[in-house]
Protein backbone atom coordinates (compact mmCIF):
# COMPACT_ATOMS: atom_id res chain seq x y z
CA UNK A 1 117.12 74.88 118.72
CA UNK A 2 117.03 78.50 117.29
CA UNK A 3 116.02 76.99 113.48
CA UNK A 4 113.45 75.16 115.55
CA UNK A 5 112.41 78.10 117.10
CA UNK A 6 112.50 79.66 113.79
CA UNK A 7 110.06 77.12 112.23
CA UNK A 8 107.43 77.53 115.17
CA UNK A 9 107.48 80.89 114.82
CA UNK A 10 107.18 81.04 110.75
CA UNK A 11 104.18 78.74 111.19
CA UNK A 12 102.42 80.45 113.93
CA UNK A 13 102.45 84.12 111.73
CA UNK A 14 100.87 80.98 108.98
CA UNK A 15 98.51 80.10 111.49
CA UNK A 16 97.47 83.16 112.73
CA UNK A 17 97.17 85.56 109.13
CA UNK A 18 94.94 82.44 107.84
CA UNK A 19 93.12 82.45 110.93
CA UNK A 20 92.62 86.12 110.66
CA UNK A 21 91.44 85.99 106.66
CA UNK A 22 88.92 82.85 107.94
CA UNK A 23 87.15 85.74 109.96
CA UNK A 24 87.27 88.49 108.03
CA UNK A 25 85.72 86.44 105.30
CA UNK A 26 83.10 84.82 107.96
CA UNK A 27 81.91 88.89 108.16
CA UNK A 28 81.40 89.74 104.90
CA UNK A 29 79.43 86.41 104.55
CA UNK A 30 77.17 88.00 107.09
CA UNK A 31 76.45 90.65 105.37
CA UNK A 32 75.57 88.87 101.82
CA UNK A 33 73.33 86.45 103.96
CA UNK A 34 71.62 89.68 105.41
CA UNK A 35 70.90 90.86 101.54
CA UNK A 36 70.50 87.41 99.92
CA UNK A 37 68.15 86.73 102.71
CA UNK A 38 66.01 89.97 102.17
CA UNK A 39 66.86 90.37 98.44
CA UNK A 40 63.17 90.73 97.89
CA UNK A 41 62.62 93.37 99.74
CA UNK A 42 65.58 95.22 99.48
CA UNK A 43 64.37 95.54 95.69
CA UNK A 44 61.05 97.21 96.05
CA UNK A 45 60.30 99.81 94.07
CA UNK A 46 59.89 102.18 97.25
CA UNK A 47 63.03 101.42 98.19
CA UNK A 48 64.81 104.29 96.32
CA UNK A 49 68.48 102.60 97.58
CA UNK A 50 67.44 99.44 96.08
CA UNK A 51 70.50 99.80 93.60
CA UNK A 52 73.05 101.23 96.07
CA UNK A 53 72.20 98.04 98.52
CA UNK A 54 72.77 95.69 95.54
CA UNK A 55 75.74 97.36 94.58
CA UNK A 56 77.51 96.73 98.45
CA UNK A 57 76.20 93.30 97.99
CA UNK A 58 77.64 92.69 94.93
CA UNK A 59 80.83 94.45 96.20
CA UNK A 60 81.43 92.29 98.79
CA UNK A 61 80.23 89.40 97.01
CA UNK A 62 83.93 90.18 95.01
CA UNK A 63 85.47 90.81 97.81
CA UNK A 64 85.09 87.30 99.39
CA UNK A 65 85.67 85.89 95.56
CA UNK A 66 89.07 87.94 96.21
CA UNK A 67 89.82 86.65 99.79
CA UNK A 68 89.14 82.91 98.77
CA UNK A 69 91.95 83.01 95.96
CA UNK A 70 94.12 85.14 97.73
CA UNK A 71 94.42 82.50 100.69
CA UNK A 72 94.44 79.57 98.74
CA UNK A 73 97.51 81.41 96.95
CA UNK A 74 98.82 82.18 100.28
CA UNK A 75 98.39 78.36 102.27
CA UNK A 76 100.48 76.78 98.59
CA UNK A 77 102.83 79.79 98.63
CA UNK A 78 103.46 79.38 102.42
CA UNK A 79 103.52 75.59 102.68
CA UNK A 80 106.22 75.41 99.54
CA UNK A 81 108.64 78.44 101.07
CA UNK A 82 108.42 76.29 104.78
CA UNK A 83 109.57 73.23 103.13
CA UNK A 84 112.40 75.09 101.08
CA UNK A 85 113.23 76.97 104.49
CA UNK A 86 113.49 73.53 106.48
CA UNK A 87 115.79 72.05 103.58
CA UNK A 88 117.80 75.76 103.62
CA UNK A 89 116.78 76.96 100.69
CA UNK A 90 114.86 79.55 101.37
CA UNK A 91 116.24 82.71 103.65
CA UNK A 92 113.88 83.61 106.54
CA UNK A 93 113.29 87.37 105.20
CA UNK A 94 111.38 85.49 102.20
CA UNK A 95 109.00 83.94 104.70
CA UNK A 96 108.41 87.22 106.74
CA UNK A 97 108.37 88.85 103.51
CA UNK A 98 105.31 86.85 102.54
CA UNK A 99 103.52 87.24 105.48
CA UNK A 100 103.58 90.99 105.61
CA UNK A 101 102.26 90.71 101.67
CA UNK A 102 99.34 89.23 102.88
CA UNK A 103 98.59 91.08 105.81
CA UNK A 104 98.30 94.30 103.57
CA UNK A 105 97.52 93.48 100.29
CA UNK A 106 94.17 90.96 101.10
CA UNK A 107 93.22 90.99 104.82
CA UNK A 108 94.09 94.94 105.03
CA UNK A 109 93.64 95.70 101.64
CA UNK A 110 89.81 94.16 101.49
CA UNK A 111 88.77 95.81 105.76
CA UNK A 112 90.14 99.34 104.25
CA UNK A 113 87.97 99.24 101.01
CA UNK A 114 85.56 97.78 102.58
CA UNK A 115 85.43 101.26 104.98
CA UNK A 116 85.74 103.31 101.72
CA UNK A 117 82.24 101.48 100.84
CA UNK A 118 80.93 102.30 104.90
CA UNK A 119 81.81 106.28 104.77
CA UNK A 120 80.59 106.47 100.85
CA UNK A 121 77.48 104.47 100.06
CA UNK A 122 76.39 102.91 103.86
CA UNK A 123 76.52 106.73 104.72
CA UNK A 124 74.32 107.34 101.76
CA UNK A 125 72.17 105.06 103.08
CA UNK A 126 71.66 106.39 106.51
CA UNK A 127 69.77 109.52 105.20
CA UNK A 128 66.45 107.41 104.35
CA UNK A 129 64.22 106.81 106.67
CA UNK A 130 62.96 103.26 106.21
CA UNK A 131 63.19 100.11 108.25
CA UNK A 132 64.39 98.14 105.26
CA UNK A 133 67.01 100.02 104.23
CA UNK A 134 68.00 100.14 108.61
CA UNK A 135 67.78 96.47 108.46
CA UNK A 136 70.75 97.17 105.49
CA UNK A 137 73.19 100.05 107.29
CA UNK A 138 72.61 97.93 110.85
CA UNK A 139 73.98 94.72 109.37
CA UNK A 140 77.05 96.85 107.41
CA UNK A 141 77.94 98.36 110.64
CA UNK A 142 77.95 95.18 112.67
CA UNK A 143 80.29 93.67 109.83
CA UNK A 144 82.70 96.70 109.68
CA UNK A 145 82.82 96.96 113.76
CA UNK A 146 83.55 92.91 113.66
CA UNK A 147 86.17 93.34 110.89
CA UNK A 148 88.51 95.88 113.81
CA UNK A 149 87.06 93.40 116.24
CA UNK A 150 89.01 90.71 114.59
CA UNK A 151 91.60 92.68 113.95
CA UNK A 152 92.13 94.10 117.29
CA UNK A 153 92.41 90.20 118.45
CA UNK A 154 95.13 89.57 117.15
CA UNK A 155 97.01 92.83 118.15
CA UNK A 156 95.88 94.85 114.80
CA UNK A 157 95.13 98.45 115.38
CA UNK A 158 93.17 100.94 113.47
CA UNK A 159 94.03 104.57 114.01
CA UNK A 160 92.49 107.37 112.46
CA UNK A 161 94.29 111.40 112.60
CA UNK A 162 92.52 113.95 113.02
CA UNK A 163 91.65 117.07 111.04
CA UNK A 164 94.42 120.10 111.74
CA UNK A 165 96.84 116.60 112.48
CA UNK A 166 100.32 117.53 110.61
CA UNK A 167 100.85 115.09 107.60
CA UNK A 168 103.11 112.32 109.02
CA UNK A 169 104.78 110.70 105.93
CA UNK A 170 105.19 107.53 108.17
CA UNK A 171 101.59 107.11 109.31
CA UNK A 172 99.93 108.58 106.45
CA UNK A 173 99.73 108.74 102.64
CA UNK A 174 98.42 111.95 101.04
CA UNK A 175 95.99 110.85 98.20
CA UNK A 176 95.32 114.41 97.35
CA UNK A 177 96.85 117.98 98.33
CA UNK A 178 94.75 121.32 97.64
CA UNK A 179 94.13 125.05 99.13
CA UNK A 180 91.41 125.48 101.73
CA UNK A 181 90.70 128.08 104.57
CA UNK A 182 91.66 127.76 107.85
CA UNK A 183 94.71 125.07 106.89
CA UNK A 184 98.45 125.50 107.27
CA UNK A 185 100.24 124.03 104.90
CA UNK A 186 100.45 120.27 105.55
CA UNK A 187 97.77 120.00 107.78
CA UNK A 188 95.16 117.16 107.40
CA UNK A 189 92.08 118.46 105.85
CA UNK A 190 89.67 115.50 105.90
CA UNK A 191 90.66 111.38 106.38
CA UNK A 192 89.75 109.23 103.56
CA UNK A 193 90.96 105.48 105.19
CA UNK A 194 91.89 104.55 108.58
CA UNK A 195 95.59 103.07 109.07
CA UNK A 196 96.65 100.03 111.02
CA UNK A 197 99.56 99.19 113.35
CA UNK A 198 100.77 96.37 115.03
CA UNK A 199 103.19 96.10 117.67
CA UNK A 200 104.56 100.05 116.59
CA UNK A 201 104.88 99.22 113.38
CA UNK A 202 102.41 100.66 111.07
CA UNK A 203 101.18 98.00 108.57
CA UNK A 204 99.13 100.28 106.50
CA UNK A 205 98.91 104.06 106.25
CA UNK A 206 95.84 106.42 106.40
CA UNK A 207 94.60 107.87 103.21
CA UNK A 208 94.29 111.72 104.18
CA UNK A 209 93.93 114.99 102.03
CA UNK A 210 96.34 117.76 102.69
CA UNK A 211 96.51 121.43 102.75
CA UNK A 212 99.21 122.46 100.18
């Protein structure tokens, strides 16, 4: 009963991170019909962000490109280690192993760039007043707040520190230490990437810069 149990289990996690990278990618293909569908437009020559549009399209044009191998990678992988598992030849840790991979290096990997691209050049965007480039940074936003939406379904947390926080070597990673005013050493001077836990245990860590 407890390798049946075992088996469920293993193939529920399957069920569930596929499920998962389904949606994410279903968001991003909201946003390239968005662009595709106003390409036109988005291209005017009065549209001074006509190039930094294109270049979140094309972005996260790469980004599903990246998704769609990565899961097809991850449905053989998964399907060959549950038939080795059944027959014993594979130890569960392998399986759980495998999962984790995928949770953090696509589906996390891909939602946490794609934030580097929301607080760099959506935020870029914001600054010009025109209904085009609105139509542009409303659509982004809706995509990013439906990526945490997603991930928040299915018990996925995003959590952010704040500045003054003391670096946490558990919760964050430290992409970049340097001197400024007004910081003790080891406080959190400004928060590059969100992180993301699940059930207590932190899947990713947030990028922050520290004071040394």
């Amino acid at each position: 009963m407890i390798y049946i149990n075992e088996i469920r289990q293993f193939s529920c996690g399957i069920c569930v991170a596929r499920t998962v990278a389904h949606s994410i990618y279903a968001e991003f293909v909201r946003l390239v019909e968005v662009y595709d569908k106003n390409e036109g437009t988005f291209c005017e020559e009065y549209c001074r962000n006509a190039a930094i549009i294109e270049g979140v399209a094309q972005s996260v044009k790469i980004k599903l490109e990246s998704i769609a191998v990565q899961l097809e990678e991850f449905t053989q992988d998964t399907s060959q280690f549950l038939c080795d598992f059944c027959n014993g030849g594979v130890q569960a840790a392998h399986l759980c192993k495998l999962i984790a991979t995928f949770k953090k290096e696509c589906l996390l990997y891909e939602v946490s760039t794609f934030e580097e691209i929301m607080n760099c050049s959506v935020e870029r965007l914001r600054r010009t007043a025109n209904a085009d480039v609105d139509l542009f940074v409303k659509a982004a936003d809706g995509v990013y707040a439906g990526l945490n939406a997603v991930l928040a379904k299915y018990g996925i947390e995003a959590f952010k520190p704040n500045v003054h926080d003391m670096f946490d070597g558990k919760r964050h990673e430290v992409l970049m230490a340097e001197f400024a005013e007004g910081f003790s050493r080891g406080e959190i001077i400004k928060v590059l990437n969100c992180g993301y836990i699940q059930g207590g245990e932190v899947l990713l860590r947030a990028n922050v810069v520290c004071s040394r």
